[in-house]
Protein backbone atom coordinates (compact mmCIF):
# COMPACT_ATOMS: atom_id res chain seq x y z
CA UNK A 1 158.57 51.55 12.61
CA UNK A 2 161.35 52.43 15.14
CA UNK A 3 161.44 56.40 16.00
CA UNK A 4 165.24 56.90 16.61
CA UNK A 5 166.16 59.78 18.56
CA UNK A 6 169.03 61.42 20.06
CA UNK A 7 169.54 62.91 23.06
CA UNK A 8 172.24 65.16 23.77
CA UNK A 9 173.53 67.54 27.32
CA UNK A 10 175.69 66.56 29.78
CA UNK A 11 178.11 67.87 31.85
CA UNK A 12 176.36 68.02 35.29
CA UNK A 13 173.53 66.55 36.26
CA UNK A 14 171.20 69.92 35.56
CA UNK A 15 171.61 68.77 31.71
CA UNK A 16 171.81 65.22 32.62
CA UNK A 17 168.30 63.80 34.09
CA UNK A 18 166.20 66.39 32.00
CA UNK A 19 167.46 64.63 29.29
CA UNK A 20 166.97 61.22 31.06
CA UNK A 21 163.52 62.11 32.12
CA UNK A 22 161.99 62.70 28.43
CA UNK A 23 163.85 59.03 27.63
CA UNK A 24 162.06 57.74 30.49
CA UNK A 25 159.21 59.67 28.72
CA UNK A 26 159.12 58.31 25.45
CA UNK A 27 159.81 54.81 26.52
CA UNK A 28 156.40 55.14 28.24
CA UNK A 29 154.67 56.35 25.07
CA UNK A 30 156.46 54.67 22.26
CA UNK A 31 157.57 51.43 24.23
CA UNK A 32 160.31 49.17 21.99
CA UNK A 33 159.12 50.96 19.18
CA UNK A 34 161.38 53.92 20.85
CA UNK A 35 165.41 53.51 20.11
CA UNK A 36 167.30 56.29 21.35
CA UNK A 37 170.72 57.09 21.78
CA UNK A 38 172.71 59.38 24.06
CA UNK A 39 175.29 61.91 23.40
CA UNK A 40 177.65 63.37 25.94
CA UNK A 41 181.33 64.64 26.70
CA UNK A 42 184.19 62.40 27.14
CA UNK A 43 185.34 62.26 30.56
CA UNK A 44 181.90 64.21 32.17
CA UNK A 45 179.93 61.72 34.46
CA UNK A 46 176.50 61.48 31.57
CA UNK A 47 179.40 58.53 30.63
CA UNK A 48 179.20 56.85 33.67
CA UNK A 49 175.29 57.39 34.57
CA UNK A 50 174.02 56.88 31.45
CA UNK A 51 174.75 53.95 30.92
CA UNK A 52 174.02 52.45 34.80
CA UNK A 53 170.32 53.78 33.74
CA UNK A 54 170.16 51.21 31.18
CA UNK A 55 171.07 53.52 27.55
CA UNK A 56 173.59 53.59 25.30
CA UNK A 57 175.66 56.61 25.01
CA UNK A 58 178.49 58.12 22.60
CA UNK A 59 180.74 60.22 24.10
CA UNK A 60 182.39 63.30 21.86
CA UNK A 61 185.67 64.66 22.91
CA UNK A 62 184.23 68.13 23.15
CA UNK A 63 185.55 70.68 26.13
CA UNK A 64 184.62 73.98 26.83
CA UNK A 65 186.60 77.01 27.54
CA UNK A 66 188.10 77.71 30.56
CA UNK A 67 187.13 81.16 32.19
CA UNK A 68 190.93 81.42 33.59
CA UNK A 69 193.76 81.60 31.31
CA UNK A 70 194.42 77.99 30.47
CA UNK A 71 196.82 76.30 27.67
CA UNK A 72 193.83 73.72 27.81
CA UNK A 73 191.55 76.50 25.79
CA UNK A 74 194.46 76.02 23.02
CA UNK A 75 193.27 72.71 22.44
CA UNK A 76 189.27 73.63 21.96
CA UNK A 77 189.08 74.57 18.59
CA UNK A 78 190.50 70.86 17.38
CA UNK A 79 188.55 69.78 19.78
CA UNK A 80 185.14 70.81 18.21
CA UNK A 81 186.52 69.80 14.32
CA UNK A 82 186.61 66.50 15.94
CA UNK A 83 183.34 66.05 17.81
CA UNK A 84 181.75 67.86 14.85
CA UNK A 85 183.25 64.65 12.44
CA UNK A 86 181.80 62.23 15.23
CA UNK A 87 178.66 63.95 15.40
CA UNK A 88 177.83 64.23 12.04
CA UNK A 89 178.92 59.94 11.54
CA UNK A 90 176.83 59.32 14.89
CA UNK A 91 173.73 61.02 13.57
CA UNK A 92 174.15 59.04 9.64
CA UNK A 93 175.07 55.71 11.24
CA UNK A 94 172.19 56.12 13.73
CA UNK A 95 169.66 57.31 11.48
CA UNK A 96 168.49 59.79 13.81
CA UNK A 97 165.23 61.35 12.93
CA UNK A 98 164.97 64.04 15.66
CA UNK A 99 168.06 65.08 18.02
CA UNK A 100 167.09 66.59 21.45
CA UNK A 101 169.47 69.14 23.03
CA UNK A 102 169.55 69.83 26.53
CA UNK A 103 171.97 72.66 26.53
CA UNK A 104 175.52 72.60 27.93
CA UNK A 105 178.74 72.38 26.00
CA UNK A 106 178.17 68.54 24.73
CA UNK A 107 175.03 69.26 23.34
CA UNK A 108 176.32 71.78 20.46
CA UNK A 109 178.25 69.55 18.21
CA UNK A 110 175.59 67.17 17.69
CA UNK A 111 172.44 70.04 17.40
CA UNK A 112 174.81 71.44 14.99
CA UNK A 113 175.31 68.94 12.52
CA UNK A 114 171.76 68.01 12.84
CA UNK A 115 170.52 70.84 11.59
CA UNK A 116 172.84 71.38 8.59
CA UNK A 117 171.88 67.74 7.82
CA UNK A 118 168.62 68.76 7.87
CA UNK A 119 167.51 66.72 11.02
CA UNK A 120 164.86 68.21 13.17
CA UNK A 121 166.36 69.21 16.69
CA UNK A 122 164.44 70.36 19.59
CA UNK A 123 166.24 72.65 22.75
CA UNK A 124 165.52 72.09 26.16
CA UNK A 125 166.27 74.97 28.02
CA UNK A 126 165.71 74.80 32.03
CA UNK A 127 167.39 78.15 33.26
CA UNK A 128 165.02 81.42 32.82
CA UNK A 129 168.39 82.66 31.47
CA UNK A 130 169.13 81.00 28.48
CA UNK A 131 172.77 79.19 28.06
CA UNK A 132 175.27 80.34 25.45
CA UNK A 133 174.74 77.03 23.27
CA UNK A 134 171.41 76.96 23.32
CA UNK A 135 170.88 81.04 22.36
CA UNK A 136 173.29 80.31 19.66
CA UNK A 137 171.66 77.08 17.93
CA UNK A 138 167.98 78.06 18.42
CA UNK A 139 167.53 79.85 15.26
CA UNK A 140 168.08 76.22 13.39
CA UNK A 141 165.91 74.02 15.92
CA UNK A 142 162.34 73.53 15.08
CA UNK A 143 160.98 73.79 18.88
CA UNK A 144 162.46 75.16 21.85
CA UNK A 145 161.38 74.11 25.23
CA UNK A 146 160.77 76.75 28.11
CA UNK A 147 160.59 76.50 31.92
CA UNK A 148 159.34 80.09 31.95
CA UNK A 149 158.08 82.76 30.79
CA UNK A 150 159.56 85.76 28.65
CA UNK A 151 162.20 83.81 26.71
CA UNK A 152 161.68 85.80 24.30
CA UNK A 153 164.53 87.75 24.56
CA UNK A 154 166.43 85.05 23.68
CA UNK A 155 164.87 82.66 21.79
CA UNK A 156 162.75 83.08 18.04
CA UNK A 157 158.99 83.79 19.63
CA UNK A 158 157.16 81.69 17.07
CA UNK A 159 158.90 78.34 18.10
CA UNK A 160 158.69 78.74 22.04
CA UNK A 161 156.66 76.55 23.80
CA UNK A 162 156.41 76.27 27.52
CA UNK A 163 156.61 72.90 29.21
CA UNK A 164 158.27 73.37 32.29
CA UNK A 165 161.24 71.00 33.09
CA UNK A 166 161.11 67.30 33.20
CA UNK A 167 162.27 65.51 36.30
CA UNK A 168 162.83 62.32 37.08
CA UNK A 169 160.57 60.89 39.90
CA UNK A 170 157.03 61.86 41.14
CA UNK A 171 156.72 65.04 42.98
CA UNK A 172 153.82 66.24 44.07
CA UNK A 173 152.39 68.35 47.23
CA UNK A 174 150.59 65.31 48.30
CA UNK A 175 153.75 63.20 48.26
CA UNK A 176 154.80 61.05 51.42
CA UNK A 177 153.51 60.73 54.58
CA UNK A 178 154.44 63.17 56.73
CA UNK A 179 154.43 61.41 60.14
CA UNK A 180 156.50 58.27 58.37
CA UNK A 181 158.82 61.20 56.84
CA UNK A 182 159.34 62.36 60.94
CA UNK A 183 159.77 59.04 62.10
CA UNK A 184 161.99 58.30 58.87
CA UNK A 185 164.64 60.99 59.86
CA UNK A 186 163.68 60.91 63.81
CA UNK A 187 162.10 63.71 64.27
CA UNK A 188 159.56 64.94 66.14
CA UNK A 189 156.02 66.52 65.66
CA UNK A 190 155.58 69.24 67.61
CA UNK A 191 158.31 71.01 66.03
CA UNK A 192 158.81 72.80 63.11
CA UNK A 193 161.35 71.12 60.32
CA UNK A 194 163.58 73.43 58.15
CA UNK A 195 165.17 71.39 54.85
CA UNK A 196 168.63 72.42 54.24
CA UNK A 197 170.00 70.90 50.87
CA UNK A 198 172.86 71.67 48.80
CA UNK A 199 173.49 70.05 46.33
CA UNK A 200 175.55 66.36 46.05
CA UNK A 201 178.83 67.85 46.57
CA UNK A 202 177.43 69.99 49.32
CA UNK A 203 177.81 74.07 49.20
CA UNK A 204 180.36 75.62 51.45
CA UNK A 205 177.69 78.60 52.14
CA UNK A 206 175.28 76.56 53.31
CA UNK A 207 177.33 74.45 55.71
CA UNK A 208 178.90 77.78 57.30
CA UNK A 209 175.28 79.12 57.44
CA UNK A 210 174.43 75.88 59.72
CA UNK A 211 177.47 76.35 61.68
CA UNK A 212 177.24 79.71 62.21
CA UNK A 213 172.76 79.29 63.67
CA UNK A 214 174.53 76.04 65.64
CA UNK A 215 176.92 78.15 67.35
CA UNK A 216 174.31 81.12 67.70
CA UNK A 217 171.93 79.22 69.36
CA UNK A 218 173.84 76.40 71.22
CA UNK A 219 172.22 73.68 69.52
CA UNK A 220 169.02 74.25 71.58
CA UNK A 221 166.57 76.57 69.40
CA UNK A 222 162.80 74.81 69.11
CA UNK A 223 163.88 73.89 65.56
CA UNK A 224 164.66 70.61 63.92
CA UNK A 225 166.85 71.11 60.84
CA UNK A 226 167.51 68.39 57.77
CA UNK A 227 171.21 69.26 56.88
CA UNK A 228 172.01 68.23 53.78
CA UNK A 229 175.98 68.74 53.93
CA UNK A 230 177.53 67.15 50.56
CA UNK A 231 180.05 64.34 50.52
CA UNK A 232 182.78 66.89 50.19
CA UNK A 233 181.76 68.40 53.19
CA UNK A 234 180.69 65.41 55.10
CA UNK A 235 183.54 64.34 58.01
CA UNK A 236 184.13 68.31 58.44
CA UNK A 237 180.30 68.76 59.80
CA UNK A 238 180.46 65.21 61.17
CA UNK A 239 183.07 66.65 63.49
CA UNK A 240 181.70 70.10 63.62
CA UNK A 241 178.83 68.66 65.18
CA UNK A 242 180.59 65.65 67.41
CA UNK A 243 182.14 69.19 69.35
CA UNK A 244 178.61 71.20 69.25
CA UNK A 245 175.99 68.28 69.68
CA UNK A 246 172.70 69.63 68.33
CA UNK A 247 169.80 68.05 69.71
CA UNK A 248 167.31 68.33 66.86
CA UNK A 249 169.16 68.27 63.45
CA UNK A 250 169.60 65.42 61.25
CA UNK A 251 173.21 65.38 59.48
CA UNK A 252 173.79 63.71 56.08
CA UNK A 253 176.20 63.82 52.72
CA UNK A 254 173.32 62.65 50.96
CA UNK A 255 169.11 62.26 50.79
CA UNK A 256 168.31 59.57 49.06
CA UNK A 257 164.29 60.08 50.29
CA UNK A 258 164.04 63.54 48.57
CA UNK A 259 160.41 62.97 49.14
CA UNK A 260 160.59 62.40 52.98
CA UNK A 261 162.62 65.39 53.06
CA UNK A 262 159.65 67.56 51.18
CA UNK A 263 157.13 66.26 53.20
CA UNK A 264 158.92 66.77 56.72
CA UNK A 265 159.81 70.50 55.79
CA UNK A 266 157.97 73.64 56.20
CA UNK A 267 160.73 76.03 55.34
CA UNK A 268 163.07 74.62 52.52
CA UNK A 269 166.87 76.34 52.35
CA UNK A 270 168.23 75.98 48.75
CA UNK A 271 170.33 76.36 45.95
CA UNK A 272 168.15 77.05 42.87
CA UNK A 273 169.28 75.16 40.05
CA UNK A 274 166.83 74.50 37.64
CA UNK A 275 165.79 71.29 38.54
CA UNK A 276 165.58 72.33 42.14
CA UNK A 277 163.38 74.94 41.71
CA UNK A 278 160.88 73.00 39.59
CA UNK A 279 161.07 70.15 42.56
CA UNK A 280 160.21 72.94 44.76
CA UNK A 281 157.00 73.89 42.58
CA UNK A 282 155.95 70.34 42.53
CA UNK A 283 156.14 69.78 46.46
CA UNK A 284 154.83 73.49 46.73
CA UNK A 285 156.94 74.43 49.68
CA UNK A 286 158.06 78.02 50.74
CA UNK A 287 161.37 78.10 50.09
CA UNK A 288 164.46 80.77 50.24
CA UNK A 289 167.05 80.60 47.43
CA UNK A 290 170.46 81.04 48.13
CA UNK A 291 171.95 81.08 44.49
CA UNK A 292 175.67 80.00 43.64
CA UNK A 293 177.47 82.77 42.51
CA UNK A 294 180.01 80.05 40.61
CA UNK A 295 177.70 79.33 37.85
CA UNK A 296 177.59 80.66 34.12
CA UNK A 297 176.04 83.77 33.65
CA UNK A 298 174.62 83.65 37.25
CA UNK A 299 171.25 81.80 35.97
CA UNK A 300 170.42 80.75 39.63
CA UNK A 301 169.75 84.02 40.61
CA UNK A 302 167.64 84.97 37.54
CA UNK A 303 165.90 81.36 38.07
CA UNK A 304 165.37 82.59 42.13
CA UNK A 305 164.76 85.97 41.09
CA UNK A 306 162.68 84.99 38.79
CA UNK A 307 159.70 83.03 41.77
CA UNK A 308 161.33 86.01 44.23
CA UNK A 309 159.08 88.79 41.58
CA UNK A 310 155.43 86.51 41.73
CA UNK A 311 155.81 86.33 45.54
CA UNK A 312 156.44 82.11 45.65
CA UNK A 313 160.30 81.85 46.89
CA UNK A 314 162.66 84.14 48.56
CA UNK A 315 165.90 85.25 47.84
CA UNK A 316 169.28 85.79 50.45
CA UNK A 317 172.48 86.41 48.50
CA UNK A 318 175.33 83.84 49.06
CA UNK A 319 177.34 86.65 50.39
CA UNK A 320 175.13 87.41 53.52
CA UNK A 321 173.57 84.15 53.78
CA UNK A 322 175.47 82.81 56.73
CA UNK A 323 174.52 85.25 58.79
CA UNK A 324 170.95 85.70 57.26
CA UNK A 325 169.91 82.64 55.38
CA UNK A 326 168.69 80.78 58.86
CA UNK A 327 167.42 83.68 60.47
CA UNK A 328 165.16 83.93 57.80
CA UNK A 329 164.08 80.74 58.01
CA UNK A 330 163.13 80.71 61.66
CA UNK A 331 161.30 83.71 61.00
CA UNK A 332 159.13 82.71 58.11
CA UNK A 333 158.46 79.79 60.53
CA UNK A 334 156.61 81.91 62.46
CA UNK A 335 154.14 83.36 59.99
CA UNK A 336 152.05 80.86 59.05
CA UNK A 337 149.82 83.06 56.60
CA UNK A 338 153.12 84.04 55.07
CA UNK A 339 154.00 80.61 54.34
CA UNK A 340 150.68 79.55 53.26
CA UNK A 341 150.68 82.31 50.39
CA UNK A 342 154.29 81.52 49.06
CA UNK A 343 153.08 77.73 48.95
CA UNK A 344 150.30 78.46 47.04
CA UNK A 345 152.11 81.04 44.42
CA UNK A 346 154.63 78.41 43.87
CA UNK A 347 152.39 75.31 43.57
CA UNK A 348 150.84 77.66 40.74
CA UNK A 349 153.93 77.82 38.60
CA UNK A 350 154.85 73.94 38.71
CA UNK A 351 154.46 71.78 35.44
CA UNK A 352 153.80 67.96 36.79
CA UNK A 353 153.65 67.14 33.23
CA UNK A 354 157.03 68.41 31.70
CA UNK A 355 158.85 65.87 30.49
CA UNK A 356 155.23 64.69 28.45
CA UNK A 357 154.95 68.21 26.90
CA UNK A 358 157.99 67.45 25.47
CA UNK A 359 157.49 64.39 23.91
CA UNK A 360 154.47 65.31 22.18
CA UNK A 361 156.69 67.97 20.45
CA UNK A 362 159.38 65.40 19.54
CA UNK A 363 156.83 63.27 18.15
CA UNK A 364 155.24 66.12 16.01
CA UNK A 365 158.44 66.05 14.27
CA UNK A 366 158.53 62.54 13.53
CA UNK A 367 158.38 61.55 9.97
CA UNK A 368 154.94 60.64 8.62
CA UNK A 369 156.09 56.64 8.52
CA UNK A 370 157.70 56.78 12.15
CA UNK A 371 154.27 58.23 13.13
């Protein structure tokens, strides 16, 4: 019998590919005998990837509030009647039996309905502080879904369970060879390799922070750098760098071999986004957050603070990190024991297995016949 569920988040891509790496999950377990259905918000790009990954995908015309004062926030409250209407027709026509939520705006219509339809939902929740929707519909779900520990202050204690946060992709500290990774981005090996990522779009911070070490140092330090500058950022460092050549960093918008990247580093500069950080677990590399201060409710500096208090990542506030963030990268490159210990505290907090812990709680909620 086919186990229909829906899977619902979207808005970036931090509520995107958790959601597409439990599909990916439960194709693997349940094969054809899986049909599942997406549910994002018109106009947010879950419409365009979802679909290029091969699933189908109903968009709601749900929108969230705008922090500024914006006639646009005039408009919400019809907007939610709607996507409520659609919701509850998507979940009857589908015949869902469970409905996944993976937090964000898009995912609260449809968790919503599902429960007052008496539908068994499940929350995903990847931040380690948890998102307004989320807080708001897990008294109704039947499971909620940690990445760590303590979510108790937010969440009904009897229904947490932590899994960790699926990714898409197989990280792991073993990973790829490291002397192909080198060669990959043409570097050398008798120098130390500092990962700088930020993020598709790239991170203004970060960039400056590169600019500002490039400048300090002429371009010379015994340092090799993967910059990571965004595609909004991209012709901007291309020329920054075309007027201060810099003999051993390798400039991109994008990585498209994350796991090169992992495996050439030995200091990792970040954002820390959820599914960063539990990357950065996986790979088991010392790592210093710098967390965007433009996010809701600041969760990337809980999520950094939260690997900052066991002694596996550190922390340099966005404010001070252009100045700061690569001086304290050079500097943890030079204390080998130091780095050793932050690799192993953060190795001991990853969850290879997320996106499988996961399943086996959808499935618990499968009716008996879907079994």
């Amino acid at each position: 019998m086919k186990k229909r569920i829906i899977l619902s988040g979207g808005g970036t891509g931090g509520h995107i590919y958790p959601a597409v790496a439990v599909a990916e999950a439960l194709k693997r377990r349940f094969g054809d005998d899986a049909e599942l259905l997406f549910v994002g918000a018109e106009g947010k790009m879950e419409m365009e990837k979802v679909p290029a990954l091969g699933y189908r995908i109903v968009g709601l015309p749900i929108a969230g509030l705008q922090r500024r004062l914006d006639w646009h926030n005039l408009l919400v409250p019809f907007k939610v009647l709607k996507s409520l209407r659609l919701a509850r027709r998507t979940i009857r026509d589908f015949g869902a039996d469970v409905v996944v939520g993976f937090g964000g705006y898009a995912s609260a219509p449809v968790l919503w309905a599902a429960q007052r339809m008496g539908v068994p939902t499940v929350i995903q929740e990847q931040n380690s502080y948890a998102g307004v929707t989320n807080k708001i519909l897990a008294r109704g779900a039947r499971c909620i879904c940690t990445a760590y520990e303590g979510m108790e202050r937010f969440f009904p204690a009897d229904r947490i369970v932590l899994t960790g946060n699926p990714l898409r992709g197989r990280f792991s500290k073993e990973g790829a060879d490291r002397t192909e990774a080198l060669k990959y981005y043409g570097l050398r090996d008798d120098l130390p390799v500092v990962l700088v990522v930020g993020g598709s779009l790239g991170t203004r911070s970060l960039n400056e922070m590169m600019k500002h070490w490039i400048l300090e140092t002429g371009g010379t330090a015994p340092v090799q750098v993967i910059w990571q500058t965004g595609k909004y950022y991209e012709r901007e460092m291309q020329a920054f760098l075309a007027a201060h050549p810099a003999g051993h960093v390798w400039q991109g918008a994008f990585i498209e071999r994350m796991d090169y990247a992992y495996a050439a580093a030995d200091v990792v500069v970040s954002r820390s986004g959820a599914g960063t950080v539990s990357e950065l677990c996986l790979v088991g590399k010392p790592v210093i957050f710098v967390p965007s201060p433009n996010v809701a409710e600041d969760h990337q500096t809980k999520n950094a603070r939260a690997l900052e208090s066991k002694g596996a990542a550190l922390l340099v506030p966005d404010a001070v990190c252009r100045e700061e963030g690569m001086k304290r990268a050079v500097e943890l490159l030079g204390d080998p024991a130091r780095r050793a210990e932050m690799s192993r505290r953060i190795e001991a907090l990853a969850r290879p297995d997320a996106a499988e812990r996961i399943v086996e709680r959808i499935a618990a909620l499968l009716p008996a016949e879907a079994k």
